[in-house]
Protein backbone atom coordinates (compact mmCIF):
# COMPACT_ATOMS: atom_id res chain seq x y z
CA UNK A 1 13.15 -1.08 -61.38
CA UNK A 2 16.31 -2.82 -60.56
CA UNK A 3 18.37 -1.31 -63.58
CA UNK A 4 16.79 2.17 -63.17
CA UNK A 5 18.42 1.84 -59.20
CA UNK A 6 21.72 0.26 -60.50
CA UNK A 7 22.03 3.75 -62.91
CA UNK A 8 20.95 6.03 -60.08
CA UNK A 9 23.78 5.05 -58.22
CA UNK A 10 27.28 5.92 -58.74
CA UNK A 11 30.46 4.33 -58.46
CA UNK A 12 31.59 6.12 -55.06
CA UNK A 13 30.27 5.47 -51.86
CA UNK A 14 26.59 6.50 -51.08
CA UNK A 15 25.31 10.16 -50.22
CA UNK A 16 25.73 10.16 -46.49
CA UNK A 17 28.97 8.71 -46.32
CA UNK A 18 30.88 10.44 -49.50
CA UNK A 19 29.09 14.03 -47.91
CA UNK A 20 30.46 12.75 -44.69
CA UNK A 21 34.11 12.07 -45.76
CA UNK A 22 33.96 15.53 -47.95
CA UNK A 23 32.42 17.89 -45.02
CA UNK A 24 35.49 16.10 -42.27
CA UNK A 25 38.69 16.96 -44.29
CA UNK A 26 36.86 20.26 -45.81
CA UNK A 27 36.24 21.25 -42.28
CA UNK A 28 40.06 20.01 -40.87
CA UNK A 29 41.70 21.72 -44.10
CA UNK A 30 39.99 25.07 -44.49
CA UNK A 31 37.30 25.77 -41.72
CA UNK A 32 39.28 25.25 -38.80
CA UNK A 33 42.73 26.56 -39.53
CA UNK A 34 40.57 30.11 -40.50
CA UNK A 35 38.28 29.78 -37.13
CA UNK A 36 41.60 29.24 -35.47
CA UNK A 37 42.63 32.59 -37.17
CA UNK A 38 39.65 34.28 -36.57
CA UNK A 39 39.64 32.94 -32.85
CA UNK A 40 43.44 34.33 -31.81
CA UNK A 41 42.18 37.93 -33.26
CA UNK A 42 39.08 37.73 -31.44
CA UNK A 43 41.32 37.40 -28.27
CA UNK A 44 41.83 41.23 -28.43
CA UNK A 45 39.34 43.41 -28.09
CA UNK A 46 37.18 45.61 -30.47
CA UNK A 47 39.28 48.82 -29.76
CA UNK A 48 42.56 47.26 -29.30
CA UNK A 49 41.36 45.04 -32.79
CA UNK A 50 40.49 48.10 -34.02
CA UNK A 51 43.87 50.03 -33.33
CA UNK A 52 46.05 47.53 -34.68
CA UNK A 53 44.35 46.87 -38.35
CA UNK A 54 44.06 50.92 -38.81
CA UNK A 55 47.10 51.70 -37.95
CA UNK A 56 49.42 53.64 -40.56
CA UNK A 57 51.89 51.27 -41.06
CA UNK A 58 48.83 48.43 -41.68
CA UNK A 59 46.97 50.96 -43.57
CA UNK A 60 49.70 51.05 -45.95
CA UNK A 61 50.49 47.62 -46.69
CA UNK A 62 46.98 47.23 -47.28
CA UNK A 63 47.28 50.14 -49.74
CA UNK A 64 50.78 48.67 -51.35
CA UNK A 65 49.23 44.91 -51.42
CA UNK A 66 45.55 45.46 -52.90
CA UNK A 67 47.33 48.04 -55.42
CA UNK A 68 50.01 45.69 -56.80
CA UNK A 69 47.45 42.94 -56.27
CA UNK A 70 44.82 45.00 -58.30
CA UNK A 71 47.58 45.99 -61.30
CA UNK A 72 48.26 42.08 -61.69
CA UNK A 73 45.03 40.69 -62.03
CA UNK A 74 43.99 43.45 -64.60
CA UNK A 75 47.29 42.08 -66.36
CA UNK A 76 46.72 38.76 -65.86
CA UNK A 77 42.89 39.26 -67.26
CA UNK A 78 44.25 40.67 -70.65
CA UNK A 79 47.20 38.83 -71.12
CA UNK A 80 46.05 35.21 -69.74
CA UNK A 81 42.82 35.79 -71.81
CA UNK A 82 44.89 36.65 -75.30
CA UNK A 83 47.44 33.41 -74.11
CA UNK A 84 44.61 30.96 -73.27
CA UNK A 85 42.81 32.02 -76.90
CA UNK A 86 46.67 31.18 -78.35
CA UNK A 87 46.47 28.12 -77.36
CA UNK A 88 43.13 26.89 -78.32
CA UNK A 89 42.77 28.85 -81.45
CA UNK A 90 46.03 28.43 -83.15
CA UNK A 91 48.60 25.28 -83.86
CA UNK A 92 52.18 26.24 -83.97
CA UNK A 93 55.48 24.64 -82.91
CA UNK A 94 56.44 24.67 -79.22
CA UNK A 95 52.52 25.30 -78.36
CA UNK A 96 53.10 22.42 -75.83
CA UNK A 97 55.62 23.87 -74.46
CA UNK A 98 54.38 27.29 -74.26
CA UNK A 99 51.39 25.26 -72.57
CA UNK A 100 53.50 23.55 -70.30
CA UNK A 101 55.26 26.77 -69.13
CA UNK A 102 52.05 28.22 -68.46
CA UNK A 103 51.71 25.74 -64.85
CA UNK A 104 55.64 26.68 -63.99
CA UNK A 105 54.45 29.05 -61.20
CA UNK A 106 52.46 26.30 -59.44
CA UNK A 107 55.28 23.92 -59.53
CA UNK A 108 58.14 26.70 -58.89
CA UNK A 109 58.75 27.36 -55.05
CA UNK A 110 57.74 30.71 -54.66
CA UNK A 111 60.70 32.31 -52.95
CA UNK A 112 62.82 30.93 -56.25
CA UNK A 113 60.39 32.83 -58.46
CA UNK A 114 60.96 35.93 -56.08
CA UNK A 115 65.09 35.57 -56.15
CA UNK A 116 65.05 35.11 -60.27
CA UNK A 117 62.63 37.98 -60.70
CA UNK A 118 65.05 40.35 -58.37
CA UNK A 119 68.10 39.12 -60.19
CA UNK A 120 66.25 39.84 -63.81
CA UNK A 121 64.91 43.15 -62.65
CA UNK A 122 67.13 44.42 -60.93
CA UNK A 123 69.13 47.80 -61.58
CA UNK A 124 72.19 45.57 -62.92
CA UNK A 125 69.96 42.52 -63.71
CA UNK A 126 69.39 41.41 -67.88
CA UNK A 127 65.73 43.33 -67.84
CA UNK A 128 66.54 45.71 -65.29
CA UNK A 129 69.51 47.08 -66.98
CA UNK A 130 67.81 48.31 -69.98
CA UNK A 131 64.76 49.33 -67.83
CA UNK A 132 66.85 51.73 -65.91
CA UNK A 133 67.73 53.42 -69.02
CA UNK A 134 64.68 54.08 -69.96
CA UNK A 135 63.89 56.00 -66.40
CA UNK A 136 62.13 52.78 -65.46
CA UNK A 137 62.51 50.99 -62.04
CA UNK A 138 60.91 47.66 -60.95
CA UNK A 139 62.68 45.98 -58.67
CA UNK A 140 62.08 47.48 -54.88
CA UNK A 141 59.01 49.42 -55.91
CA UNK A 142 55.29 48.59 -55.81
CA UNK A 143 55.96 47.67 -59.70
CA UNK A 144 58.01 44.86 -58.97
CA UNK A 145 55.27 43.72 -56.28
CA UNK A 146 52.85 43.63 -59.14
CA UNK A 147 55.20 41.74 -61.27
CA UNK A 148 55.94 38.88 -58.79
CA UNK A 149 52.20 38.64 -58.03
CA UNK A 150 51.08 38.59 -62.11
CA UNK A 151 53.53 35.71 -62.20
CA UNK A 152 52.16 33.86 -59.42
CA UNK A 153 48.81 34.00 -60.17
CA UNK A 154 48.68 34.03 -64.11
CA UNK A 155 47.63 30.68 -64.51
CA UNK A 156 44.52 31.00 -62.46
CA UNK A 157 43.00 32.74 -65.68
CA UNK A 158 44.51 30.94 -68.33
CA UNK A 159 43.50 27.21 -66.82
CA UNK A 160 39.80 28.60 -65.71
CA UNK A 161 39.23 30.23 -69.58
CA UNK A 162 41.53 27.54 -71.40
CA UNK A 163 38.48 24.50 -70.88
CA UNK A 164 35.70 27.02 -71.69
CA UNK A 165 36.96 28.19 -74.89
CA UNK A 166 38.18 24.43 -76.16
CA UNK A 167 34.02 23.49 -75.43
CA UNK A 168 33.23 26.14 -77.42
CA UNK A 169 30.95 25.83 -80.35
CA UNK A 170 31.79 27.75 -83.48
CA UNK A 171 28.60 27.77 -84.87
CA UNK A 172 27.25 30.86 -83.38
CA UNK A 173 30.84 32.72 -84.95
CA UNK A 174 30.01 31.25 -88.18
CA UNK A 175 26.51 32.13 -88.52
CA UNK A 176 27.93 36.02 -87.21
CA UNK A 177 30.71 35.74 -89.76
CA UNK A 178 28.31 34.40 -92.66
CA UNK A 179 25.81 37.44 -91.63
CA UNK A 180 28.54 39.86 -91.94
CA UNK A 181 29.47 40.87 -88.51
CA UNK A 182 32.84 42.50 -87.73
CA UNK A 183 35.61 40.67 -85.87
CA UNK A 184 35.32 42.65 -82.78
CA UNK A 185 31.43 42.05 -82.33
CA UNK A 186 32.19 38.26 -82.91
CA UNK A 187 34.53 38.37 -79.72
CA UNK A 188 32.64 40.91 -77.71
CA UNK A 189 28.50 39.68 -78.76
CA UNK A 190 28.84 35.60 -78.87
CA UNK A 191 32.57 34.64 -77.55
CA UNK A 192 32.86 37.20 -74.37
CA UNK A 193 29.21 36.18 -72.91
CA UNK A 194 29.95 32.14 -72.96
CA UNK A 195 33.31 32.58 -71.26
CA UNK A 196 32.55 35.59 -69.01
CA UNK A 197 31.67 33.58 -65.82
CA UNK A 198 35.27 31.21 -66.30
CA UNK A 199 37.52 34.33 -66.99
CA UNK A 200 35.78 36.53 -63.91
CA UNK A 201 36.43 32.88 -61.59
CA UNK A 202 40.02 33.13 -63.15
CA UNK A 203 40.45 36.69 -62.03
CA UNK A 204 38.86 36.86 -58.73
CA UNK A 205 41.61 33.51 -58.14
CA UNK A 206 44.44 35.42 -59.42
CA UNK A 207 43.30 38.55 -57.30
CA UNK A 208 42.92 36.14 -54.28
CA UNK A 209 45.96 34.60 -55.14
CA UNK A 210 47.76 37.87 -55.07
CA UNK A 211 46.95 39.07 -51.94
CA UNK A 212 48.66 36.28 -49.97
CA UNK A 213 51.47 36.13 -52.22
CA UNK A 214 54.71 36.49 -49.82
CA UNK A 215 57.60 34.32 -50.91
CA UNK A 216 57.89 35.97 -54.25
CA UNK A 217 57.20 39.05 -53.38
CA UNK A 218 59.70 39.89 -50.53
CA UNK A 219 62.74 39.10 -52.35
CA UNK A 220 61.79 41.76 -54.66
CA UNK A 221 60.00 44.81 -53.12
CA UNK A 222 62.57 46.03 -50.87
CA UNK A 223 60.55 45.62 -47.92
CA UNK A 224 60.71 49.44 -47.13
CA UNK A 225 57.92 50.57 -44.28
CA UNK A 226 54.87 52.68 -46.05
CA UNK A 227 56.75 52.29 -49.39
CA UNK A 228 56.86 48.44 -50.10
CA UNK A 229 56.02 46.60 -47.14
CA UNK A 230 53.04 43.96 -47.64
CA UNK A 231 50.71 43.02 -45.63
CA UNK A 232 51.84 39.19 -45.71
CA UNK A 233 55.37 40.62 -44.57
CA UNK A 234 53.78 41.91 -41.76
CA UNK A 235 51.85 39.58 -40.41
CA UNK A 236 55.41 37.78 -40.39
CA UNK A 237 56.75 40.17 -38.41
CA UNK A 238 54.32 40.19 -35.70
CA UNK A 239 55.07 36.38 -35.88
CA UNK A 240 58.66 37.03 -35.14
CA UNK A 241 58.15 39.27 -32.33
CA UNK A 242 55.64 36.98 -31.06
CA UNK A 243 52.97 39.11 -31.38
CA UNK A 244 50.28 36.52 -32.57
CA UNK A 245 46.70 38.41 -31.86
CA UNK A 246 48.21 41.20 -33.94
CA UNK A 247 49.49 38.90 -36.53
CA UNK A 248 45.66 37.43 -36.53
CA UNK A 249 44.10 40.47 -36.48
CA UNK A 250 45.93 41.65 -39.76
CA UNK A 251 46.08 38.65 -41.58
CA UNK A 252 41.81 38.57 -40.79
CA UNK A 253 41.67 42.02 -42.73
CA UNK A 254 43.67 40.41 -45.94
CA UNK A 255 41.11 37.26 -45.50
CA UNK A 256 37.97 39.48 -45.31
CA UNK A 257 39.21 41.30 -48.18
CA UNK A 258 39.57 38.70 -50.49
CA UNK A 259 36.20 36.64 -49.43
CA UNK A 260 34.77 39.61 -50.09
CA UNK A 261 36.04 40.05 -53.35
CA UNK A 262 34.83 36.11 -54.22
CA UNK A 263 31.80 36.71 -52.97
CA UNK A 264 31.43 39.70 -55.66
CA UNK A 265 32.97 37.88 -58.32
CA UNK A 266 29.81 34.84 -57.37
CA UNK A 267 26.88 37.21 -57.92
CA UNK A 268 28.77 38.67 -61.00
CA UNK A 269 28.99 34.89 -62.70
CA UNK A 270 25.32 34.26 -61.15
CA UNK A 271 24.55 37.56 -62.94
CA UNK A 272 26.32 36.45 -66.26
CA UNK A 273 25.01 33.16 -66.21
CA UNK A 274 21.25 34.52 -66.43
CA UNK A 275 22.03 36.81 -68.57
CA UNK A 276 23.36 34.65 -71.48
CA UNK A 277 21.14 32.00 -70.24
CA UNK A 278 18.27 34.92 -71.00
CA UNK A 279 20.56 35.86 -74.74
């Protein structure tokens, strides 16, 4: 009896206290800086709420931020998938590196990212240069908002993916490859259903991620009214003209937005977690 309680407990504190300790700083870090949010915009009311998140200037950051956001994460999906299979998969020299590089945007202050990626890209900038010969422009259009916020949020699918596909048994693709199965119904029939639910939590991040994306954003989207204005830009300009309710009320649409979006991304890894369960 004694040794069956001794492995039933853990090394922490008990149950009440360790649930105690988590629920206090989970509701002082997150919960009640967002009631506070929701709170101020509740301070107006519904038609005056109502007026200020549907108004055309709002209308189109929302339409500026959720398409750049939207164009990143598909990116980010493709590209941090194929990087994140790199550097499992293969051995090579500099894959350290390469795997090192890959956390850069969380230690990089944001704002830094923003100023390097509107020297690069811009019209006399190293990428932008040859860009502009081509007919293409990025920096100071909705492009360049998508390529700040793909850089930002990148490793959100690469670091949720990575650990799934390093766990990954190869037996299944070996028993596919002995029985003759193509390369592309390897990846798409045994590799894509045991990672879905990691590279959809890596997306919905990244997508999250973008939304709220400011400091490298403004530096290189111009910050033009119904042309490249965010909605985190804003918000900061109701700040400045000390216009806080208004500033709540928008920032509440951006938050409702992307909870919205986790909560679909949720019932899609419930979803493919039966269903592979099920396979």
């Amino acid at each position: 009896m004694a040794t069956a309680l001794s492995r039933s407990r853990g090394v922490l504190p008990g149950f009440g206290l360790t649930l105690g300790i988590t629920l206090f700083y989970t509701a002082i870090i997150i919960a009640l800086p967002i009631f506070a949010l929701v709170l101020k915009s509740a301070s107006l009311g519904p038609a005056e709420f109502w007026a200020i998140v549907t108004s055309r200037r709002a209308v189109a950051t929302y339409q500026v931020t959720l398409g750049a956001a939207a164009g990143a994460t598909v990116f980010n999906a493709i590209f941090g998938l194929l990087l994140a299979w790199v550097l499992v998969r293969y051995r090579f020299p500099g894959r350290r590196v390469l795997d090192a590089l890959v956390d850069l945007p969380f230690a990089l202050p944001t704002a830094v990212a923003g100023i390097a990626l509107a020297n690069l890209l811009a019209p006399t900038g190293w990428l932008g240069a040859p860009l502009k010969d081509l007919g293409i422009k990025v920096a100071y259009t909705p492009l360049g908002i998508a390529v700040a916020m793909a850089f930002t949020s990148i490793p959100f699918v690469v670091r949720t993916v990575q650990p799934v596909l390093e766990d990954l048994s190869r037996e299944a693709e070996e028993a596919a490859h002995s029985l003759g199965a193509p390369d592309r119904a390897i990846f798409l029939r045994v590799i894509m259903p045991a990672i879905l639910p990691a590279f959809l939590a890596g997306a919905a991040l990244a997508f999250a991620r973008s939304l709220g994306e400011f400091g490298g954003v403004i530096f290189i989207a111009g910050n033009r009214p119904f042309q490249t204005e965010i909605t985190a830009l804003l918000t900061f300009i109701r700040l400045e003209e000390f216009d806080y309710p208004a500033a709540a009320a928008i920032a509440t649409m951006i938050l409702v937005c992307a909870f919205v979006m986790l909560l679909l991304i949720n019932i899609l890894q419930f979803w493919a977690a039966r269903h592979s369960g099920r396979g």
